[in-house]
Protein backbone atom coordinates (compact mmCIF):
# COMPACT_ATOMS: atom_id res chain seq x y z
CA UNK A 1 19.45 -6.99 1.14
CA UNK A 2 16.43 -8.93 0.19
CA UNK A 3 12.97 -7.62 1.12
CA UNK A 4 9.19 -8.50 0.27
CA UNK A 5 6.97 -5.72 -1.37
CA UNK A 6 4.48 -4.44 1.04
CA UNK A 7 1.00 -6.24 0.63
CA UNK A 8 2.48 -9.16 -1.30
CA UNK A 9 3.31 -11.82 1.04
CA UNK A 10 1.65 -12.75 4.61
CA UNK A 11 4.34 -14.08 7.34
CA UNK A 12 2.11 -15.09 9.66
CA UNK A 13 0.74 -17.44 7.00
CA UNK A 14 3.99 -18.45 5.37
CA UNK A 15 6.59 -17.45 7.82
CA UNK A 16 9.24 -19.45 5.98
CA UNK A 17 9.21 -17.24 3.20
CA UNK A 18 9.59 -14.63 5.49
CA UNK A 19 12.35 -16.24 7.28
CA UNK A 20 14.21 -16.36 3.74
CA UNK A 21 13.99 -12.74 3.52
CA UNK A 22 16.69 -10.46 4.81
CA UNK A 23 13.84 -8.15 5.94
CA UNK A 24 9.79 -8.44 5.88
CA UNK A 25 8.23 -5.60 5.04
CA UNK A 26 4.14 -5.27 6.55
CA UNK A 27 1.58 -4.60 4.89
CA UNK A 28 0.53 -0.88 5.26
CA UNK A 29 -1.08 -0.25 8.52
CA UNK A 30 -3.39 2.76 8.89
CA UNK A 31 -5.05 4.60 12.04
CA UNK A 32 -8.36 3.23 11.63
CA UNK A 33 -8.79 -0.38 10.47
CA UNK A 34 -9.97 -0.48 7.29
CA UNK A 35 -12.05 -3.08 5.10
CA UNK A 36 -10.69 -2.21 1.85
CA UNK A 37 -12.47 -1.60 -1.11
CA UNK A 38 -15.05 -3.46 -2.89
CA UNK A 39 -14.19 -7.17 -4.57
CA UNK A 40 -12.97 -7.97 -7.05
CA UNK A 41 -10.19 -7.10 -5.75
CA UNK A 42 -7.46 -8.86 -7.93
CA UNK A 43 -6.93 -9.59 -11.56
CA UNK A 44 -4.34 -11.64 -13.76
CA UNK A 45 -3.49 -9.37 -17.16
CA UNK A 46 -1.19 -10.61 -19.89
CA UNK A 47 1.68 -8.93 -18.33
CA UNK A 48 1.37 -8.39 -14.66
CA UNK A 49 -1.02 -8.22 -12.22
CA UNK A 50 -3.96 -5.86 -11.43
CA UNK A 51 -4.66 -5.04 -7.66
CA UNK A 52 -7.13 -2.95 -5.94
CA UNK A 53 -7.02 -3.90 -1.78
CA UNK A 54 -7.35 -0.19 -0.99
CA UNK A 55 -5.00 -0.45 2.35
CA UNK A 56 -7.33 -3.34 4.09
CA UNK A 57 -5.92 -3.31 7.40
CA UNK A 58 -6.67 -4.39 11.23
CA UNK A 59 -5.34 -0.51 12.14
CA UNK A 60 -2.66 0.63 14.30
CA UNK A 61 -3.71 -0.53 17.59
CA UNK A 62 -4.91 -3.88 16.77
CA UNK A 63 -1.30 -4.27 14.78
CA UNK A 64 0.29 -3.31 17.56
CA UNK A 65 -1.38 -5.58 20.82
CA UNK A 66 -1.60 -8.46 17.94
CA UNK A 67 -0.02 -8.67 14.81
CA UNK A 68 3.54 -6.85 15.78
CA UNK A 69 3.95 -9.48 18.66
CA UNK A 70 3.56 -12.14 16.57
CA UNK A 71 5.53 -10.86 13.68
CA UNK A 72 8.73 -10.61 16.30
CA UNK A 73 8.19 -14.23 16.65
CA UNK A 74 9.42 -14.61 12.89
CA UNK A 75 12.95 -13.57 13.79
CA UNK A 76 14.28 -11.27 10.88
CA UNK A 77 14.22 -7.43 10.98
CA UNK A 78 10.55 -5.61 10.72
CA UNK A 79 9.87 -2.70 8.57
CA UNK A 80 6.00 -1.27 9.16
CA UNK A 81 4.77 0.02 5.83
CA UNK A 82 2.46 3.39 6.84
CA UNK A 83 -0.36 4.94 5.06
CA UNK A 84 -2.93 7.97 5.79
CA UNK A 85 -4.87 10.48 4.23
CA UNK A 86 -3.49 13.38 5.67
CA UNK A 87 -0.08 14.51 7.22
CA UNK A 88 -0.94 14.11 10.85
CA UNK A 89 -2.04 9.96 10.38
CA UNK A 90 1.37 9.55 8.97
CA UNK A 91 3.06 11.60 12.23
CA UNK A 92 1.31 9.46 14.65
CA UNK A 93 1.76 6.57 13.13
CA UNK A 94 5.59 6.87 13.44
CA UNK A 95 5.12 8.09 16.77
CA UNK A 96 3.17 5.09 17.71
CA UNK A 97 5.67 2.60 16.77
CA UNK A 98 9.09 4.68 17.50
CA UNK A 99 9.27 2.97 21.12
CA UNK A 100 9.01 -0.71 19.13
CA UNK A 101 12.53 -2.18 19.26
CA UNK A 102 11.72 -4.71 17.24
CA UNK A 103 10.58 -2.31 14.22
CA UNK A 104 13.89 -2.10 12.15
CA UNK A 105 12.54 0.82 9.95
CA UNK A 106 9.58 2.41 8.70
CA UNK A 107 8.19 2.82 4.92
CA UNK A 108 6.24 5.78 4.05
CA UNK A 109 3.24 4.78 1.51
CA UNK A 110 2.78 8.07 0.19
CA UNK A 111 2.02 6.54 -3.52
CA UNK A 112 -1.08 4.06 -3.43
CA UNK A 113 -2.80 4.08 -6.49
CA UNK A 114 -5.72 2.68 -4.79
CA UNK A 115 -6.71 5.23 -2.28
CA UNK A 116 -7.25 8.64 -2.57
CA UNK A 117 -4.30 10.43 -2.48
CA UNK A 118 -3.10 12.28 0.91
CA UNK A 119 -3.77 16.17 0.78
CA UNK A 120 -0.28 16.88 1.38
CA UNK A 121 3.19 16.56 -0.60
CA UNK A 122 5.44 13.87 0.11
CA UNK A 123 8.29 16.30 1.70
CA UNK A 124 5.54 17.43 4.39
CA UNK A 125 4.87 13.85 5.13
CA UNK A 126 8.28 13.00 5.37
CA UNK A 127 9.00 16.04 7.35
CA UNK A 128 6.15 15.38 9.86
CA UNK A 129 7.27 11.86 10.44
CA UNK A 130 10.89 12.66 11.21
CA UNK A 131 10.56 14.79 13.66
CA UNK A 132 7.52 12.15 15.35
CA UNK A 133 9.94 9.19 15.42
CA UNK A 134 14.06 8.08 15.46
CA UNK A 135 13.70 5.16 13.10
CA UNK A 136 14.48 5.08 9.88
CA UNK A 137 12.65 6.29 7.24
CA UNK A 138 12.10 5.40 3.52
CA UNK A 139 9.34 6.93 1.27
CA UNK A 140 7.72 4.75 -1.07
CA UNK A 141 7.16 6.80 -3.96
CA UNK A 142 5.07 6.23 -7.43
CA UNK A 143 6.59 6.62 -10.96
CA UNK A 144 3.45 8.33 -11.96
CA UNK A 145 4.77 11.64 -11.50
CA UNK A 146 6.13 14.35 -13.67
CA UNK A 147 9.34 14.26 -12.17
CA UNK A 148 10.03 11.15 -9.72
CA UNK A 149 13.73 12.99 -9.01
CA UNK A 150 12.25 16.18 -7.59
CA UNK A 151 10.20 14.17 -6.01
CA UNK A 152 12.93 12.21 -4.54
CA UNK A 153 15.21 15.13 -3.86
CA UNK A 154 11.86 16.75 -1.71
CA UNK A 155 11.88 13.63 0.82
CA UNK A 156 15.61 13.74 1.32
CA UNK A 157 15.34 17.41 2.30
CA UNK A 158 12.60 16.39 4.99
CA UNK A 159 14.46 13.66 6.28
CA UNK A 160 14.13 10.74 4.19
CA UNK A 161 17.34 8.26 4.75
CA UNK A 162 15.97 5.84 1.75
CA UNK A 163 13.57 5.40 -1.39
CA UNK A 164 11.42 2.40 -1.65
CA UNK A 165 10.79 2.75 -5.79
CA UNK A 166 8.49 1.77 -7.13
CA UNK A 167 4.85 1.31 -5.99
CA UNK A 168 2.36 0.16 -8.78
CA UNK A 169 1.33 1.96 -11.41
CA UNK A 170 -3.07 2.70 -12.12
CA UNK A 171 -4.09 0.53 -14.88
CA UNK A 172 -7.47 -1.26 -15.68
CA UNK A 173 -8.46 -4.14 -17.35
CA UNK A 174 -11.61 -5.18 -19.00
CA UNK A 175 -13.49 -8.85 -19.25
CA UNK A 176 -13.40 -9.78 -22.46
CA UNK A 177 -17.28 -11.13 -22.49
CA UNK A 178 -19.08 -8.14 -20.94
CA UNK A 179 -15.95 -5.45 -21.67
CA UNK A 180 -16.86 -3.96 -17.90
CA UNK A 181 -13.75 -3.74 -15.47
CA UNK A 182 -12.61 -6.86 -13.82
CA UNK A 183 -11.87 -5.38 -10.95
CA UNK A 184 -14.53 -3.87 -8.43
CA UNK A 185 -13.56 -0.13 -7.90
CA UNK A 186 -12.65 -0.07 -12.04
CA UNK A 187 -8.83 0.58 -12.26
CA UNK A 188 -6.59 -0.70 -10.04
CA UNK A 189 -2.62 -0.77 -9.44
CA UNK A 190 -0.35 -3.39 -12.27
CA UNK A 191 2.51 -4.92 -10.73
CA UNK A 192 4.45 -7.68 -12.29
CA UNK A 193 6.89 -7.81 -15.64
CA UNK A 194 5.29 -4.50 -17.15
CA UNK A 195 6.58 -2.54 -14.29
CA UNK A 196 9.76 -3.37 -14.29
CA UNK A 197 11.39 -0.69 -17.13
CA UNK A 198 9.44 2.32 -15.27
CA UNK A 199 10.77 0.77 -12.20
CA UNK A 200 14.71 0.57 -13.53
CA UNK A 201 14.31 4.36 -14.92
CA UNK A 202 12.80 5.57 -11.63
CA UNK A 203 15.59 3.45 -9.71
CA UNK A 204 18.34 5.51 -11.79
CA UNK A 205 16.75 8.34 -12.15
CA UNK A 206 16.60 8.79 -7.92
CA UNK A 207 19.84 7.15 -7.29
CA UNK A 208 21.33 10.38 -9.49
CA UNK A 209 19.35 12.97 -8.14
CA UNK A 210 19.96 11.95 -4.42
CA UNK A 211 22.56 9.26 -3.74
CA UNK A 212 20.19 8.05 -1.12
CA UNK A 213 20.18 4.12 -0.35
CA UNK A 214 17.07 2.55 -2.56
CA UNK A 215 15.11 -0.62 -2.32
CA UNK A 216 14.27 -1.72 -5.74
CA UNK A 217 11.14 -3.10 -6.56
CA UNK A 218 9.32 -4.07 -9.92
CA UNK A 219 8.95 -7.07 -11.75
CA UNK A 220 11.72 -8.94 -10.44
CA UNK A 221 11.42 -12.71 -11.12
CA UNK A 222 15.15 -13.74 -11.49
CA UNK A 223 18.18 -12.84 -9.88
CA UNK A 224 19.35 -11.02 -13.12
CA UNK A 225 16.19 -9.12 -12.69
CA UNK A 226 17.17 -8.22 -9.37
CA UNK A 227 20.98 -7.32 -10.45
CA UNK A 228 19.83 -4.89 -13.26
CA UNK A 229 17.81 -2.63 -10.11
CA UNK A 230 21.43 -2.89 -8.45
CA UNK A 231 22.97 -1.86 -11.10
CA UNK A 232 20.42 1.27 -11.38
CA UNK A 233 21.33 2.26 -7.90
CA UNK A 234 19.62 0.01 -5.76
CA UNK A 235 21.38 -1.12 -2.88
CA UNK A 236 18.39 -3.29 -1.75
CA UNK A 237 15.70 -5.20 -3.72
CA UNK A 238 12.20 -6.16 -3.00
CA UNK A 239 9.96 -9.13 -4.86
CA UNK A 240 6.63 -8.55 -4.94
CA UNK A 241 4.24 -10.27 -7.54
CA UNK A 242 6.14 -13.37 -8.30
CA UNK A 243 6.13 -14.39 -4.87
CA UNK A 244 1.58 -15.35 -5.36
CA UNK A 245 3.31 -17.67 -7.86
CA UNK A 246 6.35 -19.03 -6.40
CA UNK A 247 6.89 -18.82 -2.81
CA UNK A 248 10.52 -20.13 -2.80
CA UNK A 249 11.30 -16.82 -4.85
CA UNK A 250 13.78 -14.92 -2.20
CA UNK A 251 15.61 -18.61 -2.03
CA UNK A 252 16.07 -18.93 -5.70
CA UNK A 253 16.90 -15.09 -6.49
CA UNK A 254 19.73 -15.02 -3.63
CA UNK A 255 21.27 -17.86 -5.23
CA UNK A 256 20.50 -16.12 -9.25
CA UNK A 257 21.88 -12.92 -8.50
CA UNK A 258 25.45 -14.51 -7.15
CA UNK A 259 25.81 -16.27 -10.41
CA UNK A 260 24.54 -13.66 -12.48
CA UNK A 261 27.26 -11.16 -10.92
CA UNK A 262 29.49 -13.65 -11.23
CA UNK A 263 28.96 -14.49 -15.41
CA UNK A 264 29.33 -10.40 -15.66
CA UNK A 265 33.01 -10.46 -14.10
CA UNK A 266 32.18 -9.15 -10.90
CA UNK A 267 32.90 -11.07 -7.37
CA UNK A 268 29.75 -10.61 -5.54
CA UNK A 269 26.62 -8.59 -6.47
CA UNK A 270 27.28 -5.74 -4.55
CA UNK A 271 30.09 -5.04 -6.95
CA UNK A 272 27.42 -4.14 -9.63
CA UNK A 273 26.28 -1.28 -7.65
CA UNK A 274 25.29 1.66 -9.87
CA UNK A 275 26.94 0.29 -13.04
CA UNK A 276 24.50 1.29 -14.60
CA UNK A 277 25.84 5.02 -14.78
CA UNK A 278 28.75 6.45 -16.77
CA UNK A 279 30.29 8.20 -13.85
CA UNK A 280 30.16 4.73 -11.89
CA UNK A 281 31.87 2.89 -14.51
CA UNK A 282 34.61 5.53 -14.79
CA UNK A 283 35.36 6.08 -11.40
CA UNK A 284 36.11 1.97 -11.54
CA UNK A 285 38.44 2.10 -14.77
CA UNK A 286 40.62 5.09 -13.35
C-alpha cells in the first residue's frame, strides 16, 4: 500500500495526488487549533529538507464539521494523523473520531521533533487510545531514541496494530551570510535522502522486535527506494518530501517498484517482503 507522509501533501489542494494514493494520510490534527510556530518555517539543505510547522492545525472540531467532510469527497481510505501534549488529548481525540466511518485508521504522532514532547511514554498513549476508540491504530515513532525496538515492542503491548517509522529527525541549518538559523524556532525536523538509512535500520530493527505491519517512510524518491523499506519489513510505504518536488511521485513509484521487483527475480513486490533478514531468506530456500 501506498500512503503520503503526514504534513507533506494537501488533498484538498491537489486531490489527484491524493486520488493516486492507496491511502491519504492528514495532517496531524490537535484539540485546540493551533498556529504553528514562528516562520521561517521551511528550509532546503544539501540533503533533505528542514521543517519546523509545529502541528499548525484548524483543531479537532473544525476538522471534523469541515475538513473530514470534504476529505470523504476524495474517495480513497482516510487515516487522521493525532497529536497532543499529554495522554488524555490523544484519548479524546480517538474518541472523537471512532464514530467516523469514513476514517480508515488512526496514526499516533507521538514523535514530532517540533513540539514539545508529550509528558507521557508512547505505551501510555497507545494504551489510552485503544481503549477510547475501535479503529486501528499505528504509532508514529522517532528514530531518535536509544532503543526504537523497545520502543516498538511498548506500543504493541498497549495495543498498537502497526508502526508508522520514521518521523523526522531534529537538525538545524545555518545561512551561510549571517551563520544564524534559517529556520525561525532554530532547529527543526530533516526529511528527505539523509533520512532514509536511519529510516531502513529503524524499519528492520521494529519489524524483528515485533512482527507488527509497518508503513515505511524516509527518503523514498524511486520505487527501488520504496522496495528496499519492503524488504526491511515494511508492508506499506509512505512518500513524503519528494512529493513538494514532484507531485506525480505515488504514479511513478507504483509503476518503479513493479519493475524493480521484477529485475530482482521476484513476481510482484510483495514478494520482497522482509528479505532483508536472514531468517526470511531461509525460510524461502527450504
Amino acid at each position: 500500500m501506498l500512503l503520503n507522509a503526514s504534513g507533506c501533501l494537501d488533498a484538498l489542494v491537489a486531490p489527484d495526488v491524493a486520488r493516486a494514493l492507496d491511502a491519504f494520510v492528514t495532517k496531524t490534527v490537535t484539540p485546540l487549533p493551533r498556529d504553528g510556530n514562528t516562520p521561517v518555517r521551511i528550509a532546503e539543505t544539501d540533503v533533505g529538507m528542514l521543517n519546523s510547522i509545529g502541528l499548525a492545525n484548524p483543531g479537532i472540531d473544525r476538522f471534523l464539521t469541515g475538513s473530514l467532510q470534504r476529505l470523504e469527497q476524495l474517495g480513497v481510505p482516510l487515516w487522521v494523523s493525532v497529536g497532543g501534549f499529554e495522554t488524555d488529548d490523544y484519548a479524546d481525540l480517538c474518541s472523537r473520531l471512532d464514530d467516523y466511518a469514513s476514517v480508515s485508521a488512526i496514526e499516533l504522532n507521538v514523535s514530532c521533533p517540533n513540539v514539545e514532547a508529550p509528558a507521557e511514554s508512547a505505551a501510555q498513549i497507545v494504551a489510552a487510545a485503544r481503549v477510547a476508540t475501535r479503529k486501528p491504530l499505528w504509532a508514529k515513532l522517532s528514530p531518535a531514541v536509544p532503543d526504537v525496538g523497545e520502543v516498538a515492542k511498548a506500543a504493541q503491548a498497549a495495543g498498537a496494530d502497526g508502526l508508522a517509522l520514521v518521523n523526522t529527525i531534529r537538525a538545524l541549518k545555518l545561512d551561510p551570510s549571517t551563520l544564524r538559523p534559517a529556520l525561525g524556532p532554530g532547529q527543526g525536523g530533516l526529511s528527505g535522502p539523509a533520512l532514509k538509512p536511519v529510516a531502513l535500520a529503524a524499519v528492520a530493527t521494529c519489524y524483528r522486535a515485533t512482527g507488527l505491519p509497518i508503513v515505511g517512510m524516509g527518503g523514498i524518491r524511486t520505487g527501488l527506494d520504496a522496495l528496499e523499506f519492503v524488504a526491511a519489513g515494511a508492508q506499506h510505504v509512505a512518500v513524503g518530501t519528494t512529493l513538494f518536488a514532484d507531485p506525480g511521485a505515488p504514479t511513478r513509484i507504483r509503476v518503479e517498484l513493479h519493475a524493480a521487483a521484477q529485475e530482482r527475480g521476484w513476481n510482484t513486490y510483495e514478494d520482497a517482503y522482509a528479505a532483508a533478514h536472514e531468517e526470511a531468506l531461509s525460510l524461502r530456500t527450504t
